[in-house]
PDB file of N, CA and C in Angstrom:
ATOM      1  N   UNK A   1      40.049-103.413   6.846  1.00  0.00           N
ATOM      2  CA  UNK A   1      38.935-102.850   6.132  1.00  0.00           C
ATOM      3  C   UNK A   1      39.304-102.533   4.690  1.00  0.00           C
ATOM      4  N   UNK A   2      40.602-101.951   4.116  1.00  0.00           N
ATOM      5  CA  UNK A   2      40.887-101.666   3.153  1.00  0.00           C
ATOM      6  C   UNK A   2      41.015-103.058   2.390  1.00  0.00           C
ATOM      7  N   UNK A   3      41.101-104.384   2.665  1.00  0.00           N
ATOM      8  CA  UNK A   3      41.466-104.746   1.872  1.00  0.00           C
ATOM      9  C   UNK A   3      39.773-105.618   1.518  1.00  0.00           C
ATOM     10  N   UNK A   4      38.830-105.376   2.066  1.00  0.00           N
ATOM     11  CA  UNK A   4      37.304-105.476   2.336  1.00  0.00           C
ATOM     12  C   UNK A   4      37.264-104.492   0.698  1.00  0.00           C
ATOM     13  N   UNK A   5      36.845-103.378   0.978  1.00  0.00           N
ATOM     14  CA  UNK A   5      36.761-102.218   0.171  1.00  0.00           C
ATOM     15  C   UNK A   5      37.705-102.037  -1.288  1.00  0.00           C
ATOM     16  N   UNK A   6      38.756-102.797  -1.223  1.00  0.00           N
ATOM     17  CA  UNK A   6      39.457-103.047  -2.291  1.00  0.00           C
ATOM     18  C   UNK A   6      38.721-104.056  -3.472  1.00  0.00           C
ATOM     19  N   UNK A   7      38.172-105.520  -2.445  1.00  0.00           N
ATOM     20  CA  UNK A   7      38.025-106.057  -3.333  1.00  0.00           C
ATOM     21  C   UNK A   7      36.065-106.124  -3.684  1.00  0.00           C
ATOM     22  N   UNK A   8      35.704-105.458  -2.987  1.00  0.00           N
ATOM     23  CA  UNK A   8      34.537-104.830  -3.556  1.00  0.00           C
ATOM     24  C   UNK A   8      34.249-103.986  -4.457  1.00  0.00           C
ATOM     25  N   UNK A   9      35.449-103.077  -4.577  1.00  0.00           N
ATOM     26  CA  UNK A   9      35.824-102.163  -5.617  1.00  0.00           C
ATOM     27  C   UNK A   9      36.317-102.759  -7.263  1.00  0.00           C
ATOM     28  N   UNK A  10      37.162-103.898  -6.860  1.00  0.00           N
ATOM     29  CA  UNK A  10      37.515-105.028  -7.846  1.00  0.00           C
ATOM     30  C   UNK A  10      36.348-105.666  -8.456  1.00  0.00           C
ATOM     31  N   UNK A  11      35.517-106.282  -7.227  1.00  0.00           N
ATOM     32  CA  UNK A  11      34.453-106.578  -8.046  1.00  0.00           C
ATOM     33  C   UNK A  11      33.250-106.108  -9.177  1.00  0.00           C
ATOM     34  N   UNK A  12      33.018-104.778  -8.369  1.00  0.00           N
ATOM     35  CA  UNK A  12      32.409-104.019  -9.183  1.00  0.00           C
ATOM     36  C   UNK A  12      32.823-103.537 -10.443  1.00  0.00           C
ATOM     37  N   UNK A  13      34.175-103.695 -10.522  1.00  0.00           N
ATOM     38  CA  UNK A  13      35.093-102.969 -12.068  1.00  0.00           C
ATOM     39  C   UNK A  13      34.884-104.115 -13.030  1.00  0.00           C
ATOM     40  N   UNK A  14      34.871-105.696 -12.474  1.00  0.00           N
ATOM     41  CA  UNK A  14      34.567-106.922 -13.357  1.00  0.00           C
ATOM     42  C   UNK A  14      33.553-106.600 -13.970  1.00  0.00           C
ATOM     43  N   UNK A  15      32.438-106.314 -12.807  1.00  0.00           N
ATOM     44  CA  UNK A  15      31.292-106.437 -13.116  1.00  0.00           C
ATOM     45  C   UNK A  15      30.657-105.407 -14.110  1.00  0.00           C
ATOM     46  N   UNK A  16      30.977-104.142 -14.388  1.00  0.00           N
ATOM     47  CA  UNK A  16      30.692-103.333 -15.462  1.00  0.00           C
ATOM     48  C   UNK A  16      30.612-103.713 -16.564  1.00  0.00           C
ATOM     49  N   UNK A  17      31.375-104.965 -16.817  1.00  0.00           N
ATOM     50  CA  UNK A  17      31.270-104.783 -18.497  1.00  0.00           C
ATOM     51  C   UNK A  17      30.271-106.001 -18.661  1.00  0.00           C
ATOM     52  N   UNK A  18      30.113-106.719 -18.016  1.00  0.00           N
ATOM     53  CA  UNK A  18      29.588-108.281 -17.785  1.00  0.00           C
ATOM     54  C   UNK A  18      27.601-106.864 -18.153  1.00  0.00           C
ATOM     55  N   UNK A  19      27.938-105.278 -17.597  1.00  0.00           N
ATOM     56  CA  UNK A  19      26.618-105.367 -17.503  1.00  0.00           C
ATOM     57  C   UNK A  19      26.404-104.518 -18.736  1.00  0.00           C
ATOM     58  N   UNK A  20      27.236-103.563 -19.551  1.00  0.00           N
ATOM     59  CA  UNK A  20      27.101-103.465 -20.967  1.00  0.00           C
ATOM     60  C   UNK A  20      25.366-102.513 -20.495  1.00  0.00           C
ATOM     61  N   UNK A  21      25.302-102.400 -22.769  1.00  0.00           N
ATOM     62  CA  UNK A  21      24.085-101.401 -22.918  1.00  0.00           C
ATOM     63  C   UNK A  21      22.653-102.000 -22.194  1.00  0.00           C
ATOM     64  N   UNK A  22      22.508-103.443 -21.881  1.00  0.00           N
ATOM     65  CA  UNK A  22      21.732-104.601 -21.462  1.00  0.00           C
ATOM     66  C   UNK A  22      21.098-104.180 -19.938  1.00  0.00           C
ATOM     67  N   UNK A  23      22.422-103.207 -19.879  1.00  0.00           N
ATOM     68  CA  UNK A  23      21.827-103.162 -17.974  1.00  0.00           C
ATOM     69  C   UNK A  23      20.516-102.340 -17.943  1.00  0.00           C
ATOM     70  N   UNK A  24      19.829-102.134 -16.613  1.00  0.00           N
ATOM     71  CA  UNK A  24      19.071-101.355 -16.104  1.00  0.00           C
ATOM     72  C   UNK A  24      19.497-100.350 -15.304  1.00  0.00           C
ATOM     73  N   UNK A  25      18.362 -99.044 -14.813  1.00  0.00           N
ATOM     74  CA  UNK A  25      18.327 -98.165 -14.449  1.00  0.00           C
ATOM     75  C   UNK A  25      18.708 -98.984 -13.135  1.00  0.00           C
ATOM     76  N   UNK A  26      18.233 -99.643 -13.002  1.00  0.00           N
ATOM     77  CA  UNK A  26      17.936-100.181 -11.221  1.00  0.00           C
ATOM     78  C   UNK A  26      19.359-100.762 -11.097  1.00  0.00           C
ATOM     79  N   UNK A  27      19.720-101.400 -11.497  1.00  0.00           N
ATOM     80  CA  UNK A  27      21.271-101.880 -12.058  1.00  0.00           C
ATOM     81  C   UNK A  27      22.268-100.758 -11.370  1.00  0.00           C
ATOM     82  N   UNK A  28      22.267 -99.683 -12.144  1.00  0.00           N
ATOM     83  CA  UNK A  28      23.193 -98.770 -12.229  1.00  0.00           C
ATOM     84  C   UNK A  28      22.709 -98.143 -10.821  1.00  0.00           C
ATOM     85  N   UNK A  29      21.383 -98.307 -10.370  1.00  0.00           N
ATOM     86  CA  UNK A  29      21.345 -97.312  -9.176  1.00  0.00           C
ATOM     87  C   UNK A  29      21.909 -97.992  -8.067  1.00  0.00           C
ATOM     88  N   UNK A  30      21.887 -99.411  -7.996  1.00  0.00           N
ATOM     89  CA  UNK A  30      22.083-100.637  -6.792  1.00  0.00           C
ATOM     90  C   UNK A  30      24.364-100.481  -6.824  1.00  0.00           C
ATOM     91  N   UNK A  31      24.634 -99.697  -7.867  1.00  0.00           N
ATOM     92  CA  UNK A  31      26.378 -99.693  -7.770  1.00  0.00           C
ATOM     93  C   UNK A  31      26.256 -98.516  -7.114  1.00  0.00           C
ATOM     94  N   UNK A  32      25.823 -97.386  -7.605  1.00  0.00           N
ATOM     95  CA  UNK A  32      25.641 -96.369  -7.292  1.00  0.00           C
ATOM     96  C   UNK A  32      25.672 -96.194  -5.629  1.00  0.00           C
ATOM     97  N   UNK A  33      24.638 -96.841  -5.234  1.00  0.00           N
ATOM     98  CA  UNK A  33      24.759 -97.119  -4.073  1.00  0.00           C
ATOM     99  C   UNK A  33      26.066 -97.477  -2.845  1.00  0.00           C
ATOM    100  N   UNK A  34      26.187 -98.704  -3.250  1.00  0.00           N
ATOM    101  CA  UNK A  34      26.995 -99.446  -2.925  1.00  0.00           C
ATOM    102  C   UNK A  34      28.112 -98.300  -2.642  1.00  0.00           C
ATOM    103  N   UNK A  35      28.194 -97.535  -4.242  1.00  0.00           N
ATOM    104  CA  UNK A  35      29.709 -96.215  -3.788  1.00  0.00           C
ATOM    105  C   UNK A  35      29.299 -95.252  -2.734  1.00  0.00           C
ATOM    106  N   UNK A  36      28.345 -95.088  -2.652  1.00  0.00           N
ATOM    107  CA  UNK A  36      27.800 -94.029  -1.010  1.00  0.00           C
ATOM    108  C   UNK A  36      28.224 -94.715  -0.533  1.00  0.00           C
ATOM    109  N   UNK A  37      27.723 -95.879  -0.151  1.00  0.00           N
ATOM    110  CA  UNK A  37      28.068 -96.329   0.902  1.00  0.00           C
ATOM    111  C   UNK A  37      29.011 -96.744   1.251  1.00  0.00           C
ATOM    112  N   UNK A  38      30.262 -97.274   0.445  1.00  0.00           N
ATOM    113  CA  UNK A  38      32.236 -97.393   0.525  1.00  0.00           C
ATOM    114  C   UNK A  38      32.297 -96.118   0.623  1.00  0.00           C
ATOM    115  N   UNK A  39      31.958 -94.655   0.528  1.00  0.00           N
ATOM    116  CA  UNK A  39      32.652 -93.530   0.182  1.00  0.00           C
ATOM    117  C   UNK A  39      33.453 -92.816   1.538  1.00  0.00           C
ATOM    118  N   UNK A  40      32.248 -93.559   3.033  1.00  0.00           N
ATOM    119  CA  UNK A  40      33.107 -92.420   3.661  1.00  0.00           C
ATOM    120  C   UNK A  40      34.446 -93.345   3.984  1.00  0.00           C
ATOM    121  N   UNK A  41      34.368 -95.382   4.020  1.00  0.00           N
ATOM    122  CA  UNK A  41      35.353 -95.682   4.160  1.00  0.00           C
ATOM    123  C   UNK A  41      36.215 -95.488   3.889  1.00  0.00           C
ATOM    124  N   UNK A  42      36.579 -95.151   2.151  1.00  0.00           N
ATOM    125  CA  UNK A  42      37.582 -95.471   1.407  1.00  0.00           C
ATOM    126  C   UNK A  42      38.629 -93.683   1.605  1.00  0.00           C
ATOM    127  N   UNK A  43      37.905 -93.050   2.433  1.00  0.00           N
ATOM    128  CA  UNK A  43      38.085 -91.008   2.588  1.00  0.00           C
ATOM    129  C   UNK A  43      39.749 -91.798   3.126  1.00  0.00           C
ATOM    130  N   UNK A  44      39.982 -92.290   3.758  1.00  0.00           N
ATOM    131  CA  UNK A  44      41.169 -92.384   4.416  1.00  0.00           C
ATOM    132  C   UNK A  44      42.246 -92.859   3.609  1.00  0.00           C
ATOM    133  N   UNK A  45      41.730 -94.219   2.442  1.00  0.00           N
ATOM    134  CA  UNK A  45      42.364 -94.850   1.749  1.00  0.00           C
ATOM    135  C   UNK A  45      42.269 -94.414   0.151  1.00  0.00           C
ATOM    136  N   UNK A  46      41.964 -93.293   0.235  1.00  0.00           N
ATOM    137  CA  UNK A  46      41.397 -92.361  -1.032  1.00  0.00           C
ATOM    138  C   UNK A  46      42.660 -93.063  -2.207  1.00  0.00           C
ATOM    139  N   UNK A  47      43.934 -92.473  -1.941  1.00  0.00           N
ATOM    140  CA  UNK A  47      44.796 -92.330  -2.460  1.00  0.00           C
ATOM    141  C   UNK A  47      44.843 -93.786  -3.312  1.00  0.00           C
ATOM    142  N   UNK A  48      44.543 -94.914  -2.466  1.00  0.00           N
ATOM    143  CA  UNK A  48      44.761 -96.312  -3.042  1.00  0.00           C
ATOM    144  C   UNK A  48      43.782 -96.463  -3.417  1.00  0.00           C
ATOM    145  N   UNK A  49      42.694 -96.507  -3.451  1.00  0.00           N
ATOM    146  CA  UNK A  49      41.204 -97.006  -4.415  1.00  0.00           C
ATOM    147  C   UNK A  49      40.502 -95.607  -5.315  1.00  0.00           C
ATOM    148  N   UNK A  50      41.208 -94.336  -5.173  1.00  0.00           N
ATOM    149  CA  UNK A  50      40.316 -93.734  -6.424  1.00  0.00           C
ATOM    150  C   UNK A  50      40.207 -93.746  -7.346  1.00  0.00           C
ATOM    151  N   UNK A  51      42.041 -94.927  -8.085  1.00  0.00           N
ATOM    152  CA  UNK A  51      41.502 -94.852  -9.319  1.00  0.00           C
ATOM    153  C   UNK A  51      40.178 -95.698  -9.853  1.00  0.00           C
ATOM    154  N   UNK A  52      40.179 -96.652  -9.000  1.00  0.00           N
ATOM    155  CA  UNK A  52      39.219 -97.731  -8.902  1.00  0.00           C
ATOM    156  C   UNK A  52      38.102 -96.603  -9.028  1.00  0.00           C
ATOM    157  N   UNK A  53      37.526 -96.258  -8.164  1.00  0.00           N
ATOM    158  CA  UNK A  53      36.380 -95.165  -8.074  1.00  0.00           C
ATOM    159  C   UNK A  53      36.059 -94.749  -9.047  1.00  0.00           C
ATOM    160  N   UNK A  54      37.209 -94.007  -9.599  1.00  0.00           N
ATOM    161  CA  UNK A  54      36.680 -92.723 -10.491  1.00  0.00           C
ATOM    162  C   UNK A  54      36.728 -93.889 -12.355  1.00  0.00           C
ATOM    163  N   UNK A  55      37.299 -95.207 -11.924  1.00  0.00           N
ATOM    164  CA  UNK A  55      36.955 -95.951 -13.350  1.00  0.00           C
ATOM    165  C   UNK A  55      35.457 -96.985 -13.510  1.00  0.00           C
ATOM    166  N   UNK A  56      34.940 -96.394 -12.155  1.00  0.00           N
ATOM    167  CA  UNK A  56      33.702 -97.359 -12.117  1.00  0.00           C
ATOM    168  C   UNK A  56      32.639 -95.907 -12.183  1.00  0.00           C
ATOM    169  N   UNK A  57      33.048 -95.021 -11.731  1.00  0.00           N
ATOM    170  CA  UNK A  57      32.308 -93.757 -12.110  1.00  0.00           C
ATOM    171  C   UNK A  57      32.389 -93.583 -13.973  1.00  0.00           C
ATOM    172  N   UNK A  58      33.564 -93.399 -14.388  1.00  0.00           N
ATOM    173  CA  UNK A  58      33.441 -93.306 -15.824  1.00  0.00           C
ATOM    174  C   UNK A  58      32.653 -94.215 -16.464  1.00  0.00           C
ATOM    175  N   UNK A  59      32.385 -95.336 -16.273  1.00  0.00           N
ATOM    176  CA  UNK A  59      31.730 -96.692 -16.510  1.00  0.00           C
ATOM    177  C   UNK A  59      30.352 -96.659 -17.054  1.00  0.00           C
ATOM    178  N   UNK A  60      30.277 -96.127 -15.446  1.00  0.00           N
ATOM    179  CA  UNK A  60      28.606 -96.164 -14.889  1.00  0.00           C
ATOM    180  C   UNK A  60      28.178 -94.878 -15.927  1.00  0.00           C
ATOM    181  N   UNK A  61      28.922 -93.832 -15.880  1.00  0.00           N
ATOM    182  CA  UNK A  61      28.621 -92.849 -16.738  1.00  0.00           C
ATOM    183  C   UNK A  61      28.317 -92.640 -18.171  1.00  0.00           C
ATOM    184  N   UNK A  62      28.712 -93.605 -18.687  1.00  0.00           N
ATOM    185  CA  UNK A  62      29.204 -93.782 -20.107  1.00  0.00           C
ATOM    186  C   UNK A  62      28.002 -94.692 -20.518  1.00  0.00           C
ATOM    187  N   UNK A  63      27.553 -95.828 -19.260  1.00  0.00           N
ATOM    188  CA  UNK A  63      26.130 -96.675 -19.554  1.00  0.00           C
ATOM    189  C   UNK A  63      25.085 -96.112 -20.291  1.00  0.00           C
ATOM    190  N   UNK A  64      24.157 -96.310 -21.417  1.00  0.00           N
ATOM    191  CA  UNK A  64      23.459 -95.971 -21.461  1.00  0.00           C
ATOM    192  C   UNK A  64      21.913 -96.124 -20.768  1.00  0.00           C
ATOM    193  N   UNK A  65      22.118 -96.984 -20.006  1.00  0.00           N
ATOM    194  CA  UNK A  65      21.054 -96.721 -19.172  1.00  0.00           C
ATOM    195  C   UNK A  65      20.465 -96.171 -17.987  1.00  0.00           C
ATOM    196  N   UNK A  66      22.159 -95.357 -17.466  1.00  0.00           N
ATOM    197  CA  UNK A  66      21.784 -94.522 -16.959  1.00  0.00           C
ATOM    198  C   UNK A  66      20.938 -93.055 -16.687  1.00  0.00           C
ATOM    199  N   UNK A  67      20.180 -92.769 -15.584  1.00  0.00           N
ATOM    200  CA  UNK A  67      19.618 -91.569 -16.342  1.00  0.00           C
ATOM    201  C   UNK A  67      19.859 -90.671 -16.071  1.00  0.00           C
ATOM    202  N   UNK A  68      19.193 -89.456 -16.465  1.00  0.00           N
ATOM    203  CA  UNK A  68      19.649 -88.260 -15.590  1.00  0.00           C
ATOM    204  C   UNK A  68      20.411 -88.094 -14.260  1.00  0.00           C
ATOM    205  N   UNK A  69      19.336 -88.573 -13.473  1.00  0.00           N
ATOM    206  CA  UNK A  69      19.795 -88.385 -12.068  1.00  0.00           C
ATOM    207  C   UNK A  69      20.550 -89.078 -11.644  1.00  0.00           C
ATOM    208  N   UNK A  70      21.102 -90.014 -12.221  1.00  0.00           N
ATOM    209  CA  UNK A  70      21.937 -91.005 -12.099  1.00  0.00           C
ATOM    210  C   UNK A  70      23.341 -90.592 -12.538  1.00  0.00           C
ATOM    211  N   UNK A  71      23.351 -90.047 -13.412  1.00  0.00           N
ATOM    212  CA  UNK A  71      24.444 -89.022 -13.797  1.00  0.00           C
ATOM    213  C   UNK A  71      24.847 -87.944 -13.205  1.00  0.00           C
ATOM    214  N   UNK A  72      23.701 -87.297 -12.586  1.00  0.00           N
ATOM    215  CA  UNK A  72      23.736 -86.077 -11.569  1.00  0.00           C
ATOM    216  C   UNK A  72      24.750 -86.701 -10.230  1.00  0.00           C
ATOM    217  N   UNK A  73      24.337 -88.066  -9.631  1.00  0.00           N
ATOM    218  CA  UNK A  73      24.310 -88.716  -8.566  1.00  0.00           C
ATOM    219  C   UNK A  73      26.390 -88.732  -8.855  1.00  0.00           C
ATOM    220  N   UNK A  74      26.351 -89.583 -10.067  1.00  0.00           N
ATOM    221  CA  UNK A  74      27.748 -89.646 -10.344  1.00  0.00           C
ATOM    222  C   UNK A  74      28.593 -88.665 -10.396  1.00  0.00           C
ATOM    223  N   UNK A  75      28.074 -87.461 -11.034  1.00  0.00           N
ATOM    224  CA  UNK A  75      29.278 -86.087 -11.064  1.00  0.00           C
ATOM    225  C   UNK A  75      29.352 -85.961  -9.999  1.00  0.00           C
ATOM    226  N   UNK A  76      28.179 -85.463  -8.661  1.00  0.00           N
ATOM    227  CA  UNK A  76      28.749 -85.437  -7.418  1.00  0.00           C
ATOM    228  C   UNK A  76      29.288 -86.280  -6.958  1.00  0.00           C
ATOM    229  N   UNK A  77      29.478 -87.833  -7.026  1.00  0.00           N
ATOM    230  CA  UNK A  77      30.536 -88.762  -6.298  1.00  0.00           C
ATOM    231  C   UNK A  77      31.942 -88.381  -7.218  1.00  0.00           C
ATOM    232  N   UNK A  78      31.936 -88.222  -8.248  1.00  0.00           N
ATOM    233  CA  UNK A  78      33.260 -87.819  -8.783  1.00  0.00           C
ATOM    234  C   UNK A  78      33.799 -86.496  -8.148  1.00  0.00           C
ATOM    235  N   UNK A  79      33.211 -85.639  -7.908  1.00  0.00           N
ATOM    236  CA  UNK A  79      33.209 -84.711  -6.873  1.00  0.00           C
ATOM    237  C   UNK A  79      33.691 -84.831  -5.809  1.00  0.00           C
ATOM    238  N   UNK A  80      32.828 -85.438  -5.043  1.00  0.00           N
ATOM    239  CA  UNK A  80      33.414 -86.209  -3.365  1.00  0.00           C
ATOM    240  C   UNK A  80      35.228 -86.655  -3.633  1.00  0.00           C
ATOM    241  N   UNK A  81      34.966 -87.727  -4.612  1.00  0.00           N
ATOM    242  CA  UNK A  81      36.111 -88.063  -4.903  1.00  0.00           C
ATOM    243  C   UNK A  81      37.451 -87.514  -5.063  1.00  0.00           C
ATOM    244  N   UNK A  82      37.526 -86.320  -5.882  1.00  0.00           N
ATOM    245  CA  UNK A  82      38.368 -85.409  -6.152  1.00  0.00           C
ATOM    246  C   UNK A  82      38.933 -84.966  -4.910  1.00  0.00           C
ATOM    247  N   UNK A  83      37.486 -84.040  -4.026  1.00  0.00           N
ATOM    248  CA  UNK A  83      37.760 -83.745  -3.614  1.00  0.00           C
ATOM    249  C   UNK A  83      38.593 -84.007  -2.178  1.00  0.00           C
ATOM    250  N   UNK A  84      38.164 -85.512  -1.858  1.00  0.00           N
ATOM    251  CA  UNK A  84      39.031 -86.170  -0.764  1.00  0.00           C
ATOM    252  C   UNK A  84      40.287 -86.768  -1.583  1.00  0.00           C
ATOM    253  N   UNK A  85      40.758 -86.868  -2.341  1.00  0.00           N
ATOM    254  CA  UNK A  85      42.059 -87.065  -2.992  1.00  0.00           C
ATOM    255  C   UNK A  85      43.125 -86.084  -2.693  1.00  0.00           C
ATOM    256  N   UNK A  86      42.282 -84.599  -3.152  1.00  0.00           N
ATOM    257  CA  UNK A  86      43.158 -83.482  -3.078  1.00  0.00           C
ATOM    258  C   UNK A  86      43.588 -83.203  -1.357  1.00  0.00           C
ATOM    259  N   UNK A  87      42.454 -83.560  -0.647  1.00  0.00           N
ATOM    260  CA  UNK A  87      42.782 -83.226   0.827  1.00  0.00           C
ATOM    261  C   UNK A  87      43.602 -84.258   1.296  1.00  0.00           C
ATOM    262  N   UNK A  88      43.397 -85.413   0.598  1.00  0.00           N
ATOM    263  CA  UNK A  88      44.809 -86.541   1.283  1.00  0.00           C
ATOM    264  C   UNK A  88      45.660 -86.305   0.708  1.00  0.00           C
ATOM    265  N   UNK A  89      46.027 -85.650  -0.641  1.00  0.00           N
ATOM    266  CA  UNK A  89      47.225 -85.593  -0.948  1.00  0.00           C
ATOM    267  C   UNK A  89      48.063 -84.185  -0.310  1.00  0.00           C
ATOM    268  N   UNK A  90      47.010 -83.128  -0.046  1.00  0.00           N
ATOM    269  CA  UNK A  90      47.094 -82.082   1.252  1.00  0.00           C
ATOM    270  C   UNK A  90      47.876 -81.934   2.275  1.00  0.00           C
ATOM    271  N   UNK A  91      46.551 -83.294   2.820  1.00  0.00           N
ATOM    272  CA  UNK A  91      47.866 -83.949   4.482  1.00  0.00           C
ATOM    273  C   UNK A  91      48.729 -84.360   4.131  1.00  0.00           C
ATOM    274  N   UNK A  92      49.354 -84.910   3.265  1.00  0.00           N
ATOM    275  CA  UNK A  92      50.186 -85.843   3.060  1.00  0.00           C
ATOM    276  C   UNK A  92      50.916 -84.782   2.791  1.00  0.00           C
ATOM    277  N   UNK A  93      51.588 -83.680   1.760  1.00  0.00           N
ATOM    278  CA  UNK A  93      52.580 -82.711   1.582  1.00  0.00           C
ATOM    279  C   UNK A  93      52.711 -82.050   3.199  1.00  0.00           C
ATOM    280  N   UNK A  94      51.684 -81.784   3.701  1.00  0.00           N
ATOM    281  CA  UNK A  94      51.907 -80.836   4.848  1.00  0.00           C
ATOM    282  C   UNK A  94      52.227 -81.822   6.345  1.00  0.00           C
ATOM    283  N   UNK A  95      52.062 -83.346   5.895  1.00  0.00           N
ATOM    284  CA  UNK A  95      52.804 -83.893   6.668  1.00  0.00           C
ATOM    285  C   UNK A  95      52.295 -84.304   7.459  1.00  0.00           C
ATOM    286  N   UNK A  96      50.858 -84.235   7.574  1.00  0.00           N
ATOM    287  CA  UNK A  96      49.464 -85.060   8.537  1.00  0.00           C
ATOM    288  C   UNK A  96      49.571 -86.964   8.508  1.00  0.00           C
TER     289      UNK A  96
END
């Protein structure tokens, strides 16, 4: 599965710039997506794909055609994100 989720993650990082100031709202909401929906996979494999994550979050963020809520949508996945990083890196000191 991780290596499924890897290169979906890959793809999507190509694909950011290919979509530039040009993109749409609908654009940015259809990635958006897509990261709900990798998010609870990747909880396990946090450690290996967040930077991926959190550089397709900066991305998407930085778009200007994103909107509000779309931005709202993103701080909380950067959120999620963090916050399952810190808990795998958690287990991982305490030896889970």
């Amino acid at each position: 599965m991780s290596a499924l989720v890897s290169a979906v993650l890959t793809l999507l990082e190509q694909i950011l710039p290919l979509l530039g100031a040009g993109s749409t709202a609908t654009q940015v909401a259809s990635i958006i997506q897509t990261l709900v929906s990798l998010l609870p996979l990747v909880i396990n494999e946090i450690q290996q794909v967040a930077p991926a994550i959190k550089n397709i979050i900066a991305a998407l963020s930085a778009n200007p055609a994103a909107t509000a809520d779309q931005l709202a949508q993103l701080q909380a996945l950067d959120a999620q994100v963090d916050a399952a990083f810190d808990q795998a890196a958690s287990d991982t000191d305490a030896g889970i």
